[in-house]
C-alpha atoms as a PDB file:
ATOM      1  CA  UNK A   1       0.000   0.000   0.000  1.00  0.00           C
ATOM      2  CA  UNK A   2       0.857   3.408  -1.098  1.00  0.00           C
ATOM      3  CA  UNK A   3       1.463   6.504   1.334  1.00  0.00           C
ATOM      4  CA  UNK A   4      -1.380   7.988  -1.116  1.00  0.00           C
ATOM      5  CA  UNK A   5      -3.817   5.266  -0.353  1.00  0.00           C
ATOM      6  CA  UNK A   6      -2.713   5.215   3.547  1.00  0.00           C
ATOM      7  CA  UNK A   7      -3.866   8.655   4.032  1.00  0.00           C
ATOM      8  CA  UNK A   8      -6.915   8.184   2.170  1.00  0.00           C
ATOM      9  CA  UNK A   9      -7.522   5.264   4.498  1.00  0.00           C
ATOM     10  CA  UNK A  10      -6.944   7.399   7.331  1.00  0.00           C
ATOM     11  CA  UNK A  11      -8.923  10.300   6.334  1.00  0.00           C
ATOM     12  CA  UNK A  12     -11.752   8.382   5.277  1.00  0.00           C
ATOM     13  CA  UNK A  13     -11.749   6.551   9.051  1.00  0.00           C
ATOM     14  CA  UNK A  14     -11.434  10.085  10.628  1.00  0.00           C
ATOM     15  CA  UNK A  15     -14.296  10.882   8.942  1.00  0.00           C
ATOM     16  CA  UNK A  16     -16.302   7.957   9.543  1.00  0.00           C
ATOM     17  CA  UNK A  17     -15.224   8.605  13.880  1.00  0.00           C
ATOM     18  CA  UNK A  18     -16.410  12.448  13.534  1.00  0.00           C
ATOM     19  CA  UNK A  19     -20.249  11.216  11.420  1.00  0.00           C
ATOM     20  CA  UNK A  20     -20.417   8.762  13.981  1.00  0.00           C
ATOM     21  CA  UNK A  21     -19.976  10.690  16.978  1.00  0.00           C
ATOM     22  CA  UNK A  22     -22.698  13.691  15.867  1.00  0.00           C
ATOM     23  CA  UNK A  23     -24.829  10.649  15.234  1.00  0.00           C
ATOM     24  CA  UNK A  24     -28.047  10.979  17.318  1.00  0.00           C
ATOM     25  CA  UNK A  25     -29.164   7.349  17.780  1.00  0.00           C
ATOM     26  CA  UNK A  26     -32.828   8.739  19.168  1.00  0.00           C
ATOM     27  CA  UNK A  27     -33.091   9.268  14.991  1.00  0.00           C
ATOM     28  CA  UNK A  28     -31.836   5.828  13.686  1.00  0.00           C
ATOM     29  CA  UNK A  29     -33.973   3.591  11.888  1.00  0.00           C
ATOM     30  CA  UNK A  30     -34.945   0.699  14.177  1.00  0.00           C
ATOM     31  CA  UNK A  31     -35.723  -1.489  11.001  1.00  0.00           C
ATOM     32  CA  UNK A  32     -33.153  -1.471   7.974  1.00  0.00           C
ATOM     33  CA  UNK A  33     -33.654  -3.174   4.509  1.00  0.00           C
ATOM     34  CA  UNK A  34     -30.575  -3.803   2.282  1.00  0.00           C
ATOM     35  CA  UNK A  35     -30.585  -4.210  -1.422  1.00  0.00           C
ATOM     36  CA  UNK A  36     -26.847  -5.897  -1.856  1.00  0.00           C
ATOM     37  CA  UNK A  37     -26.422  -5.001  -5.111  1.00  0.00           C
ATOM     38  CA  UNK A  38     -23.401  -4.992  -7.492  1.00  0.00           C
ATOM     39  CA  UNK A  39     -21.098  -7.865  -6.335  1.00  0.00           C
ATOM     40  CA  UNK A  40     -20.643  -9.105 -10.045  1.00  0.00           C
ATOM     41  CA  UNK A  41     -19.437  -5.658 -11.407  1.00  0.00           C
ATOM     42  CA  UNK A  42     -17.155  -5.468  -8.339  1.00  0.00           C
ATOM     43  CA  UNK A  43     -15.680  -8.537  -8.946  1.00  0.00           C
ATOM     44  CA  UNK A  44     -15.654  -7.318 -13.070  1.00  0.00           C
ATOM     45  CA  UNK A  45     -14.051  -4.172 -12.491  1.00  0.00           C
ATOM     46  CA  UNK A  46     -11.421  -6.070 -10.035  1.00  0.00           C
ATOM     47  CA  UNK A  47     -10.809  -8.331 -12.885  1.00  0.00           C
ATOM     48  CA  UNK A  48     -11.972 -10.977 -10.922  1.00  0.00           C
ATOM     49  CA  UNK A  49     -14.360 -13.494 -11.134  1.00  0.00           C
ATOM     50  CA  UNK A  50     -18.573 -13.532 -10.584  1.00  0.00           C
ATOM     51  CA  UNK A  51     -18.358 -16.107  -7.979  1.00  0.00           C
ATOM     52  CA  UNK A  52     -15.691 -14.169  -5.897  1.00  0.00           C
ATOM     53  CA  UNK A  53     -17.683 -11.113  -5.971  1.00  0.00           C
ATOM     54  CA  UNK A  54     -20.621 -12.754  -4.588  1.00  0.00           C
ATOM     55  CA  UNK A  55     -18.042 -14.445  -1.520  1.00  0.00           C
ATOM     56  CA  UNK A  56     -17.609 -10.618  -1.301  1.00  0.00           C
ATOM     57  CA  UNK A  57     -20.419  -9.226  -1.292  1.00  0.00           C
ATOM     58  CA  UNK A  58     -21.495 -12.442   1.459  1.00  0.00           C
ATOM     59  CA  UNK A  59     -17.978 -11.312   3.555  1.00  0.00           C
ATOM     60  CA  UNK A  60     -19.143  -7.824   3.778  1.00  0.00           C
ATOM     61  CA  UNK A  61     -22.623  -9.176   5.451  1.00  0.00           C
ATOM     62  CA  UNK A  62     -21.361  -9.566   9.513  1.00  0.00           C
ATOM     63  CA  UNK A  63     -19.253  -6.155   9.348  1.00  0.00           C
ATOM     64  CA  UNK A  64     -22.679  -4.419   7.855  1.00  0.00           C
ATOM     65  CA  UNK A  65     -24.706  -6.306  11.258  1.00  0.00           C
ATOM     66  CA  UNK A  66     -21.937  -5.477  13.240  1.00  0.00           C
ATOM     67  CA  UNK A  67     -22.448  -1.301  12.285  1.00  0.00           C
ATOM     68  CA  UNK A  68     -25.686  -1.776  12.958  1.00  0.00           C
ATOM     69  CA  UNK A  69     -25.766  -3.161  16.233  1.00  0.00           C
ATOM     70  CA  UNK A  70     -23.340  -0.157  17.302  1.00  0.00           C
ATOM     71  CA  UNK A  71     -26.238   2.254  15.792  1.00  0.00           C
ATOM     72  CA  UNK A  72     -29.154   0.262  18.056  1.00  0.00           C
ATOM     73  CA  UNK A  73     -30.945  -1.093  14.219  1.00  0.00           C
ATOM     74  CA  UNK A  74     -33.059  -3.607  15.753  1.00  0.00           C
ATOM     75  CA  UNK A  75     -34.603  -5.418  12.430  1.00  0.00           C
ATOM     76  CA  UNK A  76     -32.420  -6.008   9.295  1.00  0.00           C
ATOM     77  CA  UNK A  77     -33.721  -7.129   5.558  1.00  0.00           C
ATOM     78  CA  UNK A  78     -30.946  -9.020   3.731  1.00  0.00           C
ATOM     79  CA  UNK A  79     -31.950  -9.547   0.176  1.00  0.00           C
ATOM     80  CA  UNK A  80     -29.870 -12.485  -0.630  1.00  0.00           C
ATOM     81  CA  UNK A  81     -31.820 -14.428  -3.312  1.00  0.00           C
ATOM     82  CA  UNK A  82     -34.519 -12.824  -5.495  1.00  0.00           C
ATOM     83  CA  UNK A  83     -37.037 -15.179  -7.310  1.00  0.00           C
ATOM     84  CA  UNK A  84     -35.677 -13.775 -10.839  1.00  0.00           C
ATOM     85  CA  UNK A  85     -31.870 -15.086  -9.654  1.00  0.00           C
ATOM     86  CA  UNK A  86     -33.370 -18.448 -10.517  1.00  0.00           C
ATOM     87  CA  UNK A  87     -32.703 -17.373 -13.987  1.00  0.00           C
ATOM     88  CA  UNK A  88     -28.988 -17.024 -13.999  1.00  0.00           C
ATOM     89  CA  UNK A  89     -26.796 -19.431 -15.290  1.00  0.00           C
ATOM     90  CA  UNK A  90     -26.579 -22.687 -13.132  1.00  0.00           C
ATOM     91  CA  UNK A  91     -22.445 -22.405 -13.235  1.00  0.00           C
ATOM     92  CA  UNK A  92     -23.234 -19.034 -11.598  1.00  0.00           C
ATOM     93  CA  UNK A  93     -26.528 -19.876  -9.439  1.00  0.00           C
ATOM     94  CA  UNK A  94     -25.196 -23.175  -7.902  1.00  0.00           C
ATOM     95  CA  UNK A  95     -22.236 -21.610  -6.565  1.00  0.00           C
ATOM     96  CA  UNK A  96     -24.090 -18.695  -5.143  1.00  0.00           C
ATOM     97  CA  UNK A  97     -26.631 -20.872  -3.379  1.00  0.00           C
ATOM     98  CA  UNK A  98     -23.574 -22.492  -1.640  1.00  0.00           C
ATOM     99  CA  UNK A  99     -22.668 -18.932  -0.924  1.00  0.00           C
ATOM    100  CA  UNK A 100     -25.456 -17.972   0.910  1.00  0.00           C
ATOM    101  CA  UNK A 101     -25.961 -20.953   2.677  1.00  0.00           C
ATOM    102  CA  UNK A 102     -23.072 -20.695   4.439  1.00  0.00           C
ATOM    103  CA  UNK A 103     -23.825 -16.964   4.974  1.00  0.00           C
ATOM    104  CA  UNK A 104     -26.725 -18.572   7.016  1.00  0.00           C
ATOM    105  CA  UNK A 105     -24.570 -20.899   8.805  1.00  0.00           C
ATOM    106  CA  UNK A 106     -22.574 -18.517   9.716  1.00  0.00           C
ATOM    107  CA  UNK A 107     -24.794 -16.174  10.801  1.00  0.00           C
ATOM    108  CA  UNK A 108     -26.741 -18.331  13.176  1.00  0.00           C
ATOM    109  CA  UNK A 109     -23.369 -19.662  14.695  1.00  0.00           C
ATOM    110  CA  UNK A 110     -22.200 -16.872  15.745  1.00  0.00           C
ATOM    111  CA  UNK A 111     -24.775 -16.134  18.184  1.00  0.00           C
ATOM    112  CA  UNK A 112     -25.514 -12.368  17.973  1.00  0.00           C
ATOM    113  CA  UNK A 113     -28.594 -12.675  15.228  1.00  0.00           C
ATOM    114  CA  UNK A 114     -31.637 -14.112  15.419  1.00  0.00           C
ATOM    115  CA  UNK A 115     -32.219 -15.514  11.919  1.00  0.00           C
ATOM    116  CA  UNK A 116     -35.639 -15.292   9.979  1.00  0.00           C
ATOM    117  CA  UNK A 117     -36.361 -16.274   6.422  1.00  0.00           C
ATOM    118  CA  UNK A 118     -38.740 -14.319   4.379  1.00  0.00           C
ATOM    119  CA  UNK A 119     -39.307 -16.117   0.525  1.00  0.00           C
ATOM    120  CA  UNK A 120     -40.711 -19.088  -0.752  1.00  0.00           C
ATOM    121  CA  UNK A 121     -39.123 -22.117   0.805  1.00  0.00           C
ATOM    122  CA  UNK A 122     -40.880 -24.331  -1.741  1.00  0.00           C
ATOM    123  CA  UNK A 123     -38.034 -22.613  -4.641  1.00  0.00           C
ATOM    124  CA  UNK A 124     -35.168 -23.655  -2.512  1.00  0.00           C
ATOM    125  CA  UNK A 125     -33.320 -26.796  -2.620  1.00  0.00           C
ATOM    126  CA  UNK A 126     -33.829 -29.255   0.424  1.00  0.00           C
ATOM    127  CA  UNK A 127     -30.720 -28.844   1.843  1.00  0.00           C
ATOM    128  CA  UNK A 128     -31.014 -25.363   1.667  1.00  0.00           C
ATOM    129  CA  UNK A 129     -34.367 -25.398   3.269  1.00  0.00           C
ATOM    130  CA  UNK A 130     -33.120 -27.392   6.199  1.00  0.00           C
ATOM    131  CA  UNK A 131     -30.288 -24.723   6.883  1.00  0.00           C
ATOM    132  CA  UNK A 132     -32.954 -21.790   6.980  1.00  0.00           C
ATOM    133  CA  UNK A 133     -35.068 -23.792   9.708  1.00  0.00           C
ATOM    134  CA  UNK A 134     -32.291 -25.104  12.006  1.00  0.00           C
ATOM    135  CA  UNK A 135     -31.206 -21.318  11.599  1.00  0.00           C
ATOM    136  CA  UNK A 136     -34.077 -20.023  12.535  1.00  0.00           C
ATOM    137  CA  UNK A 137     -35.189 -22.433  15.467  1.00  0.00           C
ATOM    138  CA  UNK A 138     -31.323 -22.570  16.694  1.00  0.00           C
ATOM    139  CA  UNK A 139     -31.256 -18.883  16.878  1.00  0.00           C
ATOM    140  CA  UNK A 140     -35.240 -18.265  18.027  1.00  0.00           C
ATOM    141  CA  UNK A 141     -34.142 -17.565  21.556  1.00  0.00           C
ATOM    142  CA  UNK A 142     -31.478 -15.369  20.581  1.00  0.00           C
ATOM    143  CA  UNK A 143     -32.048 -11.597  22.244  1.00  0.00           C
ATOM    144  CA  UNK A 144     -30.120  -9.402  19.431  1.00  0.00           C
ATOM    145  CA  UNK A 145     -30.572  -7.690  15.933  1.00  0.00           C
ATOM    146  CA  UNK A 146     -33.380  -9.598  14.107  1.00  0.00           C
ATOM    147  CA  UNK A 147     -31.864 -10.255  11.057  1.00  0.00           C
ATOM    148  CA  UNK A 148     -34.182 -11.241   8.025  1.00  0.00           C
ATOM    149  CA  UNK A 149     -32.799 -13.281   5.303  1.00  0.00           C
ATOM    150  CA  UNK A 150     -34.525 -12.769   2.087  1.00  0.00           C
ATOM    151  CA  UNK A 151     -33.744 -15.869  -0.056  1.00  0.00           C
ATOM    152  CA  UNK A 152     -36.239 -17.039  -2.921  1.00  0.00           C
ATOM    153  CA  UNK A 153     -37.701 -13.534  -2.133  1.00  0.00           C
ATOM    154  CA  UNK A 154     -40.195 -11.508  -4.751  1.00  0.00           C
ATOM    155  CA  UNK A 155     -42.159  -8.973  -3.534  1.00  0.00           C
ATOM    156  CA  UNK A 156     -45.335  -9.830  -5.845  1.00  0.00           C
ATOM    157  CA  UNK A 157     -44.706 -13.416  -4.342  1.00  0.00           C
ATOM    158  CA  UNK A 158     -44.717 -12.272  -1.158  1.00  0.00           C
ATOM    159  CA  UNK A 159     -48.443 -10.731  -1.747  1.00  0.00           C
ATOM    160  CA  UNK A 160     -49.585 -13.652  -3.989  1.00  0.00           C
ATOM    161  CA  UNK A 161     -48.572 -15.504  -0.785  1.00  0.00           C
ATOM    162  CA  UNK A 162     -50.081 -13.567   1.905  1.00  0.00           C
ATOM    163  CA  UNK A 163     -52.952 -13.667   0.116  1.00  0.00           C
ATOM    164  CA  UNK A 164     -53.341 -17.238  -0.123  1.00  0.00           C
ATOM    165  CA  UNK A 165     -52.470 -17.648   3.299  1.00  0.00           C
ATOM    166  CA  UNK A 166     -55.316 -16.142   4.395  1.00  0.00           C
ATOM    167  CA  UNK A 167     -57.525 -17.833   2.364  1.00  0.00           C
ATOM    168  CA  UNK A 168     -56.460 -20.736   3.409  1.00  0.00           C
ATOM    169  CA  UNK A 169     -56.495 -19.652   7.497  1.00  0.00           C
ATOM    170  CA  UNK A 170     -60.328 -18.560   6.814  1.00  0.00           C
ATOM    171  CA  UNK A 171     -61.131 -22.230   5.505  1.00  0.00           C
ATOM    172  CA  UNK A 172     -59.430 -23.914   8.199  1.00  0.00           C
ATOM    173  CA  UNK A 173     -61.575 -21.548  10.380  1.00  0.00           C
ATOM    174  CA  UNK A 174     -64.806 -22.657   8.229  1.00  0.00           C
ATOM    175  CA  UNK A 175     -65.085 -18.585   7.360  1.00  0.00           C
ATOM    176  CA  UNK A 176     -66.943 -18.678   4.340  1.00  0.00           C
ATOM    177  CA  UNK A 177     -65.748 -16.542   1.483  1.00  0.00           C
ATOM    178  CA  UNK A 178     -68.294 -13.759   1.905  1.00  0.00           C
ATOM    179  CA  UNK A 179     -67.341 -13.260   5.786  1.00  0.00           C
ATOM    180  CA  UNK A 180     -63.627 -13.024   4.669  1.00  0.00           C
ATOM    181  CA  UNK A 181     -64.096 -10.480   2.390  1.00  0.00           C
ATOM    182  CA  UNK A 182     -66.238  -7.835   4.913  1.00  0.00           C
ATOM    183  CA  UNK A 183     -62.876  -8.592   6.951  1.00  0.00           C
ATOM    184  CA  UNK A 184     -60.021  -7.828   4.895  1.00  0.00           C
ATOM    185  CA  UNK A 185     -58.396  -5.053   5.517  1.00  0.00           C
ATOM    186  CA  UNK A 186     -54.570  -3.790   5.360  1.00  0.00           C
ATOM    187  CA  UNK A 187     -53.844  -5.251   8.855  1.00  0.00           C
ATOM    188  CA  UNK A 188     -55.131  -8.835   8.183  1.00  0.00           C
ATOM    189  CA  UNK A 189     -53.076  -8.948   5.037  1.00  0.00           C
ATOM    190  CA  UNK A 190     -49.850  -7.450   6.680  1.00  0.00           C
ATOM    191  CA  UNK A 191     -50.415 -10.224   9.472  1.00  0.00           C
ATOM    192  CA  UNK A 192     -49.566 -12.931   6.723  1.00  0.00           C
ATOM    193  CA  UNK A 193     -46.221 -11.281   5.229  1.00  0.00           C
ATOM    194  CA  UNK A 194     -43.534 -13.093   5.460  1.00  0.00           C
ATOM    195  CA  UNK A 195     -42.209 -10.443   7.986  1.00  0.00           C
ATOM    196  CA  UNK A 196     -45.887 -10.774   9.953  1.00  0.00           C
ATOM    197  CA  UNK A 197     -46.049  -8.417  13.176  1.00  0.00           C
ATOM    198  CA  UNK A 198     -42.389  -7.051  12.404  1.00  0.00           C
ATOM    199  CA  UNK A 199     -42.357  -3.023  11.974  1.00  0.00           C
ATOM    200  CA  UNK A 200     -41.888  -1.928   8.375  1.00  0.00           C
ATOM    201  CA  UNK A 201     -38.635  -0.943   7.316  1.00  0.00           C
ATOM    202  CA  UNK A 202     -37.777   2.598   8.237  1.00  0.00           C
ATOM    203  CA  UNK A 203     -34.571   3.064   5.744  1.00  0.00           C
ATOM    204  CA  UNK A 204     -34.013   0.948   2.859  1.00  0.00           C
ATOM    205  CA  UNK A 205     -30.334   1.030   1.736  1.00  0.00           C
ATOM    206  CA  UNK A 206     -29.553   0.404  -2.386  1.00  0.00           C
ATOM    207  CA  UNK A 207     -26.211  -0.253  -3.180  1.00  0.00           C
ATOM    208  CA  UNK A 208     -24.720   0.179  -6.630  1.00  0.00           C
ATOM    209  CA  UNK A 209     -26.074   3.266  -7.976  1.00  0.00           C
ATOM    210  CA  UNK A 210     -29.239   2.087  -9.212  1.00  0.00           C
ATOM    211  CA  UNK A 211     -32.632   3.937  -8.379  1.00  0.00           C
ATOM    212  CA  UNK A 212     -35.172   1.468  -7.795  1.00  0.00           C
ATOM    213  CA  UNK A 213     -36.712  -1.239  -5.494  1.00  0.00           C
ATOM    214  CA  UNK A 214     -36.517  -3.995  -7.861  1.00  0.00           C
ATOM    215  CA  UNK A 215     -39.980  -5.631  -6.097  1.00  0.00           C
ATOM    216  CA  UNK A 216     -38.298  -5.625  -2.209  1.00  0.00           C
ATOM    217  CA  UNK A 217     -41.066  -5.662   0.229  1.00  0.00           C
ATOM    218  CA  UNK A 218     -43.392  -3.821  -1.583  1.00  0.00           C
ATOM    219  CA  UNK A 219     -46.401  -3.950   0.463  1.00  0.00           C
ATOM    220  CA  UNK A 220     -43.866  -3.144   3.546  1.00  0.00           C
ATOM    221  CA  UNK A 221     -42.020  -0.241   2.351  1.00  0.00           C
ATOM    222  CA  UNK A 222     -45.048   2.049   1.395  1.00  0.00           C
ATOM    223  CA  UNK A 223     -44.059   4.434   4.012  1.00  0.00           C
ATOM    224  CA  UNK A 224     -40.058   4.237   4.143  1.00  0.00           C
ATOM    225  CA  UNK A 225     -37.153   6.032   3.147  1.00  0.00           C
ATOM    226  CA  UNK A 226     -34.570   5.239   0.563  1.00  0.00           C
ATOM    227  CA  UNK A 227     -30.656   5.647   0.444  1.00  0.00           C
ATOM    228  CA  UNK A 228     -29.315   5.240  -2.785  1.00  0.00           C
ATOM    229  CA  UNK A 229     -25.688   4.945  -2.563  1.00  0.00           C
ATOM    230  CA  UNK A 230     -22.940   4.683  -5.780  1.00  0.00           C
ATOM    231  CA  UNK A 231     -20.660   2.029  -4.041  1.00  0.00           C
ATOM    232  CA  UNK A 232     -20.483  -1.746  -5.248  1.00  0.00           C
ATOM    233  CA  UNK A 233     -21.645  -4.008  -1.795  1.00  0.00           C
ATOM    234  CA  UNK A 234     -18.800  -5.499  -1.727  1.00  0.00           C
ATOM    235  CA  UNK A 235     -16.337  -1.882  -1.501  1.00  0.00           C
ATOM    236  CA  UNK A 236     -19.661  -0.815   1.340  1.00  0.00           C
ATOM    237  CA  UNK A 237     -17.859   0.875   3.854  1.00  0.00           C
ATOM    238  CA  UNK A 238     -19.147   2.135   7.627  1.00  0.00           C
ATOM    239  CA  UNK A 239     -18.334   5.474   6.522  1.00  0.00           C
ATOM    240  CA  UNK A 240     -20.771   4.776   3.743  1.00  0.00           C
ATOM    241  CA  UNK A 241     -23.494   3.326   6.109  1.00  0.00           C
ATOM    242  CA  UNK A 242     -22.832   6.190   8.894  1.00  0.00           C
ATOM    243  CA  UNK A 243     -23.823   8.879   5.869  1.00  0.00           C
ATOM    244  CA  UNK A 244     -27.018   6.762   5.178  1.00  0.00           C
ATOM    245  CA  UNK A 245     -28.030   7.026   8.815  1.00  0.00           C
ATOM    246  CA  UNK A 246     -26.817  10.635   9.192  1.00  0.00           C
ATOM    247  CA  UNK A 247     -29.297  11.358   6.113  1.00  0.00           C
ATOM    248  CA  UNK A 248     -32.128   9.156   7.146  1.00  0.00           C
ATOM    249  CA  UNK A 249     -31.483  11.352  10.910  1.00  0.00           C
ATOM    250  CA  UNK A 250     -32.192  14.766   8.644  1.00  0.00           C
ATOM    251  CA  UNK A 251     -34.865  13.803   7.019  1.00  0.00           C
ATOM    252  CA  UNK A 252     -38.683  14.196   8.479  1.00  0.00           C
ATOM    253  CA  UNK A 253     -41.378  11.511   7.985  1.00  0.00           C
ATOM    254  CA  UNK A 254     -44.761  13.253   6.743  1.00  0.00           C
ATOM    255  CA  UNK A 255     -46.089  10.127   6.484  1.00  0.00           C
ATOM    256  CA  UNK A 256     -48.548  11.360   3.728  1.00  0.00           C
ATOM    257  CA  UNK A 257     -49.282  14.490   5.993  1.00  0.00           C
END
């Protein structure tokens, strides 16, 4: 390393110490949704391959938790796996579901996160399937940062699901359709999300430059903020996440008001 790039380092954690310490943790967002986006042109523009981006990107996940359990974030959204990944290449996908299920190994072992999965379980493999629930049960007791792993995750999917859910709780119930539908209402759809009684996310984080939501918790996010931020996942830094809470801190929630 350079002198160049070892006062750069050094600036840049200055910087981060000073955003962090006029950081009012009253204002923080107490639920946090991440869009990891832009591990394959990392790893492109590092003249690297696809599959080491994406053990980047999954490497960068624990210091991100870490940041955020310094802030007091009490819910995290990890989209990990959307529903149109299952169109990539399978010399690309079946690497990256190894990837991520050791992200979830990991992540329950350590013993700092509770682990939930939001997504379709019927999408994943078996064996992946038997990680997220020995995660989740293994970790149920846990009393730290809720962290949500979104894997076979679609938004529309999520509603499709939500709404068949309750369908199918009414039956059970012997509700005929007619009752059901003088009942529904926002609340007894958001009770069959994925995320259920979970708050909504406050902040959702985009990496990578691009501008839009890409179908993450649509029904969930009607009310939150956005950070869009220029930086690759894998090259996130906590200088980068301490300017996405400083600017979530500034802004004020109208709500619709």
């Amino acid at each position: 390393m350079n002198l160049r790039d070892t006062l750069r380092r050094l600036l840049v954690r200055f910087y981060a110490r000073r955003v962090e310490g006029h950081l009012d943790h009253e204002q923080v967002p107490k639920h946090v949704g991440v869009i990891m986006d832009g591990n394959r042109r990392w790893a492109k523009a590092a003249g690297s391959t696809t599959v080491m981006g994406h053990r980047a990107g999954a490497e960068k996940i624990e210091e991100f938790l870490g940041w955020c359990s310094e802030t007091d974030v009490e819910v995290v959204t990890l989209w990990l796996l959307s529903t149109d990944n299952f169109d990539r290449p399978q010399e690309e996908l079946g690497p990256l579901l190894g990837i991520i299920e050791n992200v979830v190994s990991s992540l329950a072992a350590d013993g700092r996160w509770r682990v939930h999965h939001v997504g379709t379980l019927d999408l994943l493999p078996s064996g992946m399937q038997s990680v997220l629930k020995e995660a989740q049960e293994s970790t149920a007791h846990v009393d730290g940062i809720l962290v949500n792993v979104a894997i076979g995750y679609g938004g529309r999917q999520e509603i499709a699901d939500a709404v068949r859910s309750m369908i199918m709780d009414a039956a059970d119930k012997g509700t005929s359709m007619e009752e059901l539908a003088e009942h529904v209402d926002v609340d007894l759809i958001g009770k069959h999300l994925y995320t259920g009684a979970q708050p909504d996310p406050d902040l959702v984080i985009r990496t990578s430059g691009e501008q839009r939501l890409s179908g993450f918790m649509l029904w969930q996010t009607a009310h939150s903020e956005y950070y869009f931020c220029e930086v690759f996942w894998p090259a996130f830094r906590k200088v980068d996440f301490l300017r996405a809470m400083r600017d979530y801190a500034a802004r004020h929630r109208r709500y619709g008001g």
